[in-house]
PDB file of N, CA and C in Angstrom:
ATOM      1  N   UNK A   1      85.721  92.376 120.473  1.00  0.00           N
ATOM      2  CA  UNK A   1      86.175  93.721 120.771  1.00  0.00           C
ATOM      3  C   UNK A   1      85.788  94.069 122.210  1.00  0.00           C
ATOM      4  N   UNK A   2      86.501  95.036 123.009  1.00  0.00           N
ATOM      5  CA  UNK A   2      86.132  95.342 123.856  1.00  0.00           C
ATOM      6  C   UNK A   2      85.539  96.433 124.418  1.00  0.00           C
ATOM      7  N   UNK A   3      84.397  95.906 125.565  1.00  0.00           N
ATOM      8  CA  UNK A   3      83.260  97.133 125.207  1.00  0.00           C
ATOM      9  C   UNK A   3      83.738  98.210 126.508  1.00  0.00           C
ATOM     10  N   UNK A   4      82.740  99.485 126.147  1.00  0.00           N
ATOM     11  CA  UNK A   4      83.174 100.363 127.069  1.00  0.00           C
ATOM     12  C   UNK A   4      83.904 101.445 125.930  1.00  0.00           C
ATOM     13  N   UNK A   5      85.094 101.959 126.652  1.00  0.00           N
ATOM     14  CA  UNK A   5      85.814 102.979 126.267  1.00  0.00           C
ATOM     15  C   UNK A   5      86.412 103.278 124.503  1.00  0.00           C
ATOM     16  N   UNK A   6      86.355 102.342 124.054  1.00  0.00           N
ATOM     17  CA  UNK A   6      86.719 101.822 122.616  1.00  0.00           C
ATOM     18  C   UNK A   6      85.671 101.953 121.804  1.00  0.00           C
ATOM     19  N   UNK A   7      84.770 101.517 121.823  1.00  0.00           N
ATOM     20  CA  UNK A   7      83.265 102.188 121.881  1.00  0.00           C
ATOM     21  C   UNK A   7      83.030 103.763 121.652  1.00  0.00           C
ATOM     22  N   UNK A   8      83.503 104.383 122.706  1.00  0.00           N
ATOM     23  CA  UNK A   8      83.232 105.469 122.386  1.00  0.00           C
ATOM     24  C   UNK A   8      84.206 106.131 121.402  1.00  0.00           C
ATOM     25  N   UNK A   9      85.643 105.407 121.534  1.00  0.00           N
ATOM     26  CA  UNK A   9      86.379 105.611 120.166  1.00  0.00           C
ATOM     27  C   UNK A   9      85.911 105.867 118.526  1.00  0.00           C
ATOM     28  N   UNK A  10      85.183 104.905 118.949  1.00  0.00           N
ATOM     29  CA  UNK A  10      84.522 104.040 117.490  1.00  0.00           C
ATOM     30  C   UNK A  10      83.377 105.493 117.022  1.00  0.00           C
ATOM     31  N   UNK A  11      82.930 105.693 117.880  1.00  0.00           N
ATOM     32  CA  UNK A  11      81.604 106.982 118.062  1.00  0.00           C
ATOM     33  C   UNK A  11      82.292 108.380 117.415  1.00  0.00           C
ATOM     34  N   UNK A  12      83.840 108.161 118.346  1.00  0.00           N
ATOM     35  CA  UNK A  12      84.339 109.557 117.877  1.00  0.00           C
ATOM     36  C   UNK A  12      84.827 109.451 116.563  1.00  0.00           C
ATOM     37  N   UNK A  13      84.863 108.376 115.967  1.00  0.00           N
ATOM     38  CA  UNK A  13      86.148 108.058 114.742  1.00  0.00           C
ATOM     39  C   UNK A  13      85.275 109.119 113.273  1.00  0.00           C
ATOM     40  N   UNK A  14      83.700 108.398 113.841  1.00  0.00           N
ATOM     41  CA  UNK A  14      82.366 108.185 112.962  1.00  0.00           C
ATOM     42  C   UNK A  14      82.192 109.324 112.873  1.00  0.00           C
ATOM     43  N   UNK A  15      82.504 110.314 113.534  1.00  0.00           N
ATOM     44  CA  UNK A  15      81.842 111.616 112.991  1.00  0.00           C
ATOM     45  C   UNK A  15      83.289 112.900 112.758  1.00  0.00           C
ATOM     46  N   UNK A  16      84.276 112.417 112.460  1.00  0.00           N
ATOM     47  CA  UNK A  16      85.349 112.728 112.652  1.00  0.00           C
ATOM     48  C   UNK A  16      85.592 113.457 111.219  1.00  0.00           C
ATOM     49  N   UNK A  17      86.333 114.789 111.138  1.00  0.00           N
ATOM     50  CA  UNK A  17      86.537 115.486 109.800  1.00  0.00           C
ATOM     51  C   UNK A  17      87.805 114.815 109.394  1.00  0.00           C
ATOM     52  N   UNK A  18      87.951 114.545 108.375  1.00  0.00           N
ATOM     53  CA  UNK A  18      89.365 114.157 107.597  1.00  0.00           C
ATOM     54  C   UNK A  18      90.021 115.579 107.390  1.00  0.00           C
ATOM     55  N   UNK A  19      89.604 116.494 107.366  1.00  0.00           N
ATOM     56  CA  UNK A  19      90.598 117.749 107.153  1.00  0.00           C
ATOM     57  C   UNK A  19      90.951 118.414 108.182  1.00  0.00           C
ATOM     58  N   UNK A  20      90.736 117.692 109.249  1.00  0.00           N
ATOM     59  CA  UNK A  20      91.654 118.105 110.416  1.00  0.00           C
ATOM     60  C   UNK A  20      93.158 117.012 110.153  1.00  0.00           C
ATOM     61  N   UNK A  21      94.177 118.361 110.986  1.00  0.00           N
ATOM     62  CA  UNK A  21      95.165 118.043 110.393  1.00  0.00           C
ATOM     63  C   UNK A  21      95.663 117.027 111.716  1.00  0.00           C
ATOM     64  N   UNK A  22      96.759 115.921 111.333  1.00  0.00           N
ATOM     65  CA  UNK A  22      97.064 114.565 112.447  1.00  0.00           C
ATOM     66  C   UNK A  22      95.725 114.271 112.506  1.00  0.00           C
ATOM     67  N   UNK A  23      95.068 113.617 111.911  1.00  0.00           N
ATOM     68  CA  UNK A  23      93.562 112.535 112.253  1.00  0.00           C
ATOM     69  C   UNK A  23      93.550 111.561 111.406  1.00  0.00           C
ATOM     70  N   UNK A  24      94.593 111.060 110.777  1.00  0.00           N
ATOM     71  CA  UNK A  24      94.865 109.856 110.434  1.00  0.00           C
ATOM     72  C   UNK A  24      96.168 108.965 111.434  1.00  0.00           C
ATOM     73  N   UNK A  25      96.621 110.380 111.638  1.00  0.00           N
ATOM     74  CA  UNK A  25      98.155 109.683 112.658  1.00  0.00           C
ATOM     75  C   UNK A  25      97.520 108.981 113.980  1.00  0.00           C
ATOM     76  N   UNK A  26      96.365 109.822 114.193  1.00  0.00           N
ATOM     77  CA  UNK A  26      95.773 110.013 115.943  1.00  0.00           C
ATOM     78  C   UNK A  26      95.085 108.594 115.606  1.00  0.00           C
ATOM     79  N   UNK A  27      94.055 108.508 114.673  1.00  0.00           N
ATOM     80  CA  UNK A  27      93.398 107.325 114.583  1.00  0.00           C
ATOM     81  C   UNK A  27      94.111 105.895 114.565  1.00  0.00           C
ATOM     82  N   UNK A  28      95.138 106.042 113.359  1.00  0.00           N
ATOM     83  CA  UNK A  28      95.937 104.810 113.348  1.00  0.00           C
ATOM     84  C   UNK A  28      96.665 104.549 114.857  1.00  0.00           C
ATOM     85  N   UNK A  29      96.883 105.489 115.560  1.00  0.00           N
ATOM     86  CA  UNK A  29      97.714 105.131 116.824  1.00  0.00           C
ATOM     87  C   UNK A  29      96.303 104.760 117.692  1.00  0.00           C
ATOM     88  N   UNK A  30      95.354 105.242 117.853  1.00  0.00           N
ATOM     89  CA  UNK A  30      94.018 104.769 118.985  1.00  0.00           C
ATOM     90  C   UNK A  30      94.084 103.285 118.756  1.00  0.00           C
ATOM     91  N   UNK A  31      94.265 103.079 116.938  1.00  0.00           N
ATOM     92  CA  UNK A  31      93.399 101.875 116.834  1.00  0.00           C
ATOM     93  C   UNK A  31      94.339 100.700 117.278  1.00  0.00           C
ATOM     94  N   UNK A  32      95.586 101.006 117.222  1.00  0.00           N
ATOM     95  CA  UNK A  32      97.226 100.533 117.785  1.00  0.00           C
ATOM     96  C   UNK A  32      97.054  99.700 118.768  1.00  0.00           C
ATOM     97  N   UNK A  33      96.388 101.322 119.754  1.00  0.00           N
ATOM     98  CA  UNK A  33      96.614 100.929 121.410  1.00  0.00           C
ATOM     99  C   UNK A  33      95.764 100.078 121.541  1.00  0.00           C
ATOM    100  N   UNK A  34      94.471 100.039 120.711  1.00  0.00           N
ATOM    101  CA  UNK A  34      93.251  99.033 121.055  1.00  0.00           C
ATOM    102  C   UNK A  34      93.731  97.538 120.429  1.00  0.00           C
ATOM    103  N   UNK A  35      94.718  97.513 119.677  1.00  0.00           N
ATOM    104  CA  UNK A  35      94.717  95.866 119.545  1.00  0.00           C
ATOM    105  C   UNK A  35      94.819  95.591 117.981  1.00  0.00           C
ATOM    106  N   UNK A  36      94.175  96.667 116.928  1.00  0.00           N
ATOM    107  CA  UNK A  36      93.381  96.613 115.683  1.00  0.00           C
ATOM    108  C   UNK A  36      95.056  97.124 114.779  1.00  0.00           C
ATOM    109  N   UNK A  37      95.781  96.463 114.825  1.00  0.00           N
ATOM    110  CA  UNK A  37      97.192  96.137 114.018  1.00  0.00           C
ATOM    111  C   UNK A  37      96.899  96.555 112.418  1.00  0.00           C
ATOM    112  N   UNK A  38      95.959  95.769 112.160  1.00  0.00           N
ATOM    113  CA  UNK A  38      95.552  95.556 110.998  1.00  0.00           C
ATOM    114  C   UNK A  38      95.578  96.979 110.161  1.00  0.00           C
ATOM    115  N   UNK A  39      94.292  97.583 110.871  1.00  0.00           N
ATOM    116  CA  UNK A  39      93.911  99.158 110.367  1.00  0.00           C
ATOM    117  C   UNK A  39      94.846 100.108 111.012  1.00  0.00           C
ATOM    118  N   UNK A  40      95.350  99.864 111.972  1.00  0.00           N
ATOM    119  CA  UNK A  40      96.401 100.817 111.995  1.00  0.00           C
ATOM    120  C   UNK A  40      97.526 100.609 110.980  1.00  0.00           C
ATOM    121  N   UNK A  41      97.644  99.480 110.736  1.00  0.00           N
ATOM    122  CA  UNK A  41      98.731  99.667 109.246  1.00  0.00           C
ATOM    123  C   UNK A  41      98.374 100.180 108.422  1.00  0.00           C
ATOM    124  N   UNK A  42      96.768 100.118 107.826  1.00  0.00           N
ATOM    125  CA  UNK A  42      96.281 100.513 106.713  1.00  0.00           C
ATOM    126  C   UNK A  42      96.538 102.218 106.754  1.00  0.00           C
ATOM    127  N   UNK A  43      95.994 102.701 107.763  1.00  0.00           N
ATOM    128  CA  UNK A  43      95.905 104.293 108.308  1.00  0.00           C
ATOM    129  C   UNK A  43      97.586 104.806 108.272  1.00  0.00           C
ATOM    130  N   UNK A  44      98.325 104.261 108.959  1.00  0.00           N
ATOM    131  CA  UNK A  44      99.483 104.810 108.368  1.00  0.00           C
ATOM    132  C   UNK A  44     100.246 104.693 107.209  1.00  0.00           C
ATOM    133  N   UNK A  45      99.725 103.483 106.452  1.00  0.00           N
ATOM    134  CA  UNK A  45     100.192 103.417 105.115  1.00  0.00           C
ATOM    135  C   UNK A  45      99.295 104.716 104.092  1.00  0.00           C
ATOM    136  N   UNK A  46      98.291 105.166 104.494  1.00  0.00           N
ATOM    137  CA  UNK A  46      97.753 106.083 103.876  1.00  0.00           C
ATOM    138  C   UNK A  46      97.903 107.860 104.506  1.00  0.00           C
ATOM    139  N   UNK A  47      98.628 107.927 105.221  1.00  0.00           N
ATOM    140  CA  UNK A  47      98.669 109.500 106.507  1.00  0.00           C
ATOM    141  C   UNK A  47      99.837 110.542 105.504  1.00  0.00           C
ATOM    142  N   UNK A  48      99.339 111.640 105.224  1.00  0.00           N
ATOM    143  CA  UNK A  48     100.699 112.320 104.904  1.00  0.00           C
ATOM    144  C   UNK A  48     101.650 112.195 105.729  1.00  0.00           C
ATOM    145  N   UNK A  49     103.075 112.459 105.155  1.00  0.00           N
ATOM    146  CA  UNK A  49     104.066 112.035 105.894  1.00  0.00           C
ATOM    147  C   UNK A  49     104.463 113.743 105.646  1.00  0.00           C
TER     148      UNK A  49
END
């Protein structure tokens, strides 16, 4: 993984409310841009639509 800025992603993810509303959309797309395919599928297979 790469360190630095993603990192602090990771920091913000961790303390992050689920009942804010788009914070599954926002996450699955961060984790997108970072490379992490995987969990961003998972995250949008789970996001209200």
């Amino acid at each position: 993984m790469i360190e630095g800025p993603p990192l602090i992603m990771d920091e913000a993810l961790l303390r992050r409310d689920d009942a804010l509303p788009r914070y599954t959309a926002v996450a699955a797309y961060l984790h997108e841009r970072d490379g992490d395919l995987a969990t961003a599928a998972r995250l949008n297979a789970r996001r209200p639509r």
